[in-house]
Protein backbone atom coordinates (compact mmCIF):
# COMPACT_ATOMS: atom_id res chain seq x y z
CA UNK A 1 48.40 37.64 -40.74
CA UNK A 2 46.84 41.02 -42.22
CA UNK A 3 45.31 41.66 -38.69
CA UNK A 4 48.90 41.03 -37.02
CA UNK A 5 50.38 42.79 -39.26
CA UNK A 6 48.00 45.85 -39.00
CA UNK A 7 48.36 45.76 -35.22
CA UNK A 8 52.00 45.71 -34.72
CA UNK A 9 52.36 48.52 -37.61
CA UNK A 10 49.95 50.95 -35.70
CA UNK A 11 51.73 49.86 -32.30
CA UNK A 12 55.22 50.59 -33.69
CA UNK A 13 54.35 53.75 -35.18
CA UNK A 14 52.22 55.31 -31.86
CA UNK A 15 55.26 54.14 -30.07
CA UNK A 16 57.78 56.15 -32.32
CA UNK A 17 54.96 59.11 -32.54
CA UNK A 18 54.55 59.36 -29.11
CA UNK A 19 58.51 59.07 -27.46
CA UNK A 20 59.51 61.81 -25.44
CA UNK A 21 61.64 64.69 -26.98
CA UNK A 22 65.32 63.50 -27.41
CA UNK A 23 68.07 65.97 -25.59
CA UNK A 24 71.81 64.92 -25.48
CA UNK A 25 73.11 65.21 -22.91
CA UNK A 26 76.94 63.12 -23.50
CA UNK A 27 79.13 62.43 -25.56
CA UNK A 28 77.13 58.85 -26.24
CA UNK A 29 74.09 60.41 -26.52
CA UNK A 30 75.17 62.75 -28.92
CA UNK A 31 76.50 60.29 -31.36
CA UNK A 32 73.23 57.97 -31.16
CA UNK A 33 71.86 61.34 -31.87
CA UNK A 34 73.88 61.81 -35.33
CA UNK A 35 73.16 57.91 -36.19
CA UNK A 36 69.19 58.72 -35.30
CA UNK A 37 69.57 61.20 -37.93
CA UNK A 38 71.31 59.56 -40.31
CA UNK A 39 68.68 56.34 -40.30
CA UNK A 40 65.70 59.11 -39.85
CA UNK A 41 65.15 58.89 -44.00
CA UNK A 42 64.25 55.40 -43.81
CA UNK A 43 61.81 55.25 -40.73
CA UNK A 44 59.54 54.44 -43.41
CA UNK A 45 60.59 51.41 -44.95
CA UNK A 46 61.88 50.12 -41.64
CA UNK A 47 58.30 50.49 -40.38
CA UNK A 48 56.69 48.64 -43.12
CA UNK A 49 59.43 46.00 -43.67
CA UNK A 50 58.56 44.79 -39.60
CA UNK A 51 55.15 45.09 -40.56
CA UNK A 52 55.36 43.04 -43.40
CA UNK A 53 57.63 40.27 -41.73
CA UNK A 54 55.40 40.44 -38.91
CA UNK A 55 52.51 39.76 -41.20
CA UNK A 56 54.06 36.91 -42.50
CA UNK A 57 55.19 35.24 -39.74
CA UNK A 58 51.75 35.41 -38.15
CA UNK A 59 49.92 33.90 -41.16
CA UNK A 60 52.11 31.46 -41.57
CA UNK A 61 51.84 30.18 -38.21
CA UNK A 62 47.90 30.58 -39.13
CA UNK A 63 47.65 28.93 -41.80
CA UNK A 64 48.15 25.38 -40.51
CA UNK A 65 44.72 26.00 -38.32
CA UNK A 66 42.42 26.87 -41.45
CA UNK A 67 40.78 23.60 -41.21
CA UNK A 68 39.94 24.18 -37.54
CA UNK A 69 38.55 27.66 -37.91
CA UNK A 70 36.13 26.02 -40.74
CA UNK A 71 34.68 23.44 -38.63
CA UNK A 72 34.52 26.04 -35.75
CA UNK A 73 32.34 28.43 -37.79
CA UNK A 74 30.49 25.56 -39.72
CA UNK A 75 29.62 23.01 -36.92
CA UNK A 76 26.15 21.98 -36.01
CA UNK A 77 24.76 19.85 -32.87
CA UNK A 78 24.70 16.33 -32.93
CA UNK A 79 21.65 16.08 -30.91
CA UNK A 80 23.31 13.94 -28.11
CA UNK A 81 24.55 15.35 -25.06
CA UNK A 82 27.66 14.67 -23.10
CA UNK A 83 26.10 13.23 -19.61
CA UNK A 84 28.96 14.54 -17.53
CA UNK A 85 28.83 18.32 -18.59
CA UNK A 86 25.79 18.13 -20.16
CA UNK A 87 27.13 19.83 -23.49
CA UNK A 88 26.57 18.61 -27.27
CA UNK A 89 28.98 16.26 -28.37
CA UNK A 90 29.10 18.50 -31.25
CA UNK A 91 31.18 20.84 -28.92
CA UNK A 92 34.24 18.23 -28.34
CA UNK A 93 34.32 17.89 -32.25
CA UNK A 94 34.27 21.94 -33.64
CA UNK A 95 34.67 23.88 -30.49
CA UNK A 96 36.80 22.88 -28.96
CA UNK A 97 39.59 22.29 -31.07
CA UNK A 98 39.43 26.34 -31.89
CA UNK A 99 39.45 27.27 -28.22
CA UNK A 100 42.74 24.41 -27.60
């Protein structure tokens, strides 16, 4: 979740960093222009608040699949190879769950 969180914080703030220069041009434009600067104070916490639910969402969703990751990082060979594919056995039990 951290991770997720991390990356979509440091992709939302190069996108606002690097937008091109704002020029307005109507009458629409120009009052999206005074609302932009009325919301411009709070950038901020807007910025960290989808980072944050962002964060939480993802480890949520990742925290069903710590058993998984365990037995993924933790497996060892069985010693008895699968005769179609010629792969440990081991690899149907930890591996492969992680990579489904």
């Amino acid at each position: 979740g951290l991770l997720m969180a991390l990356a979509i914080g440091l992709n939302i703030w190069l996108a606002h960093r690097l937008r091109p220069p704002l020029s307005a041009m109507s009458l629409e434009q120009q009052s999206l222009d005074r609302y932009r600067m009325s919301v411009a104070p709070f950038k901020k916490w807007v910025l960290l608040a989808v980072t944050a639910l962002v964060g939480l969402i993802a480890g949520a969703s990742a925290s069903g699949q710590w058993r998984t990751w365990l037995m993924y990082v933790n497996g060892v060979p069985f010693g008895t190879k699968d005769p179609q594919f010629k792969l440990d056995v081991a690899f149907y039990a930890f591996d492969l769950p992680w990579y489904r």
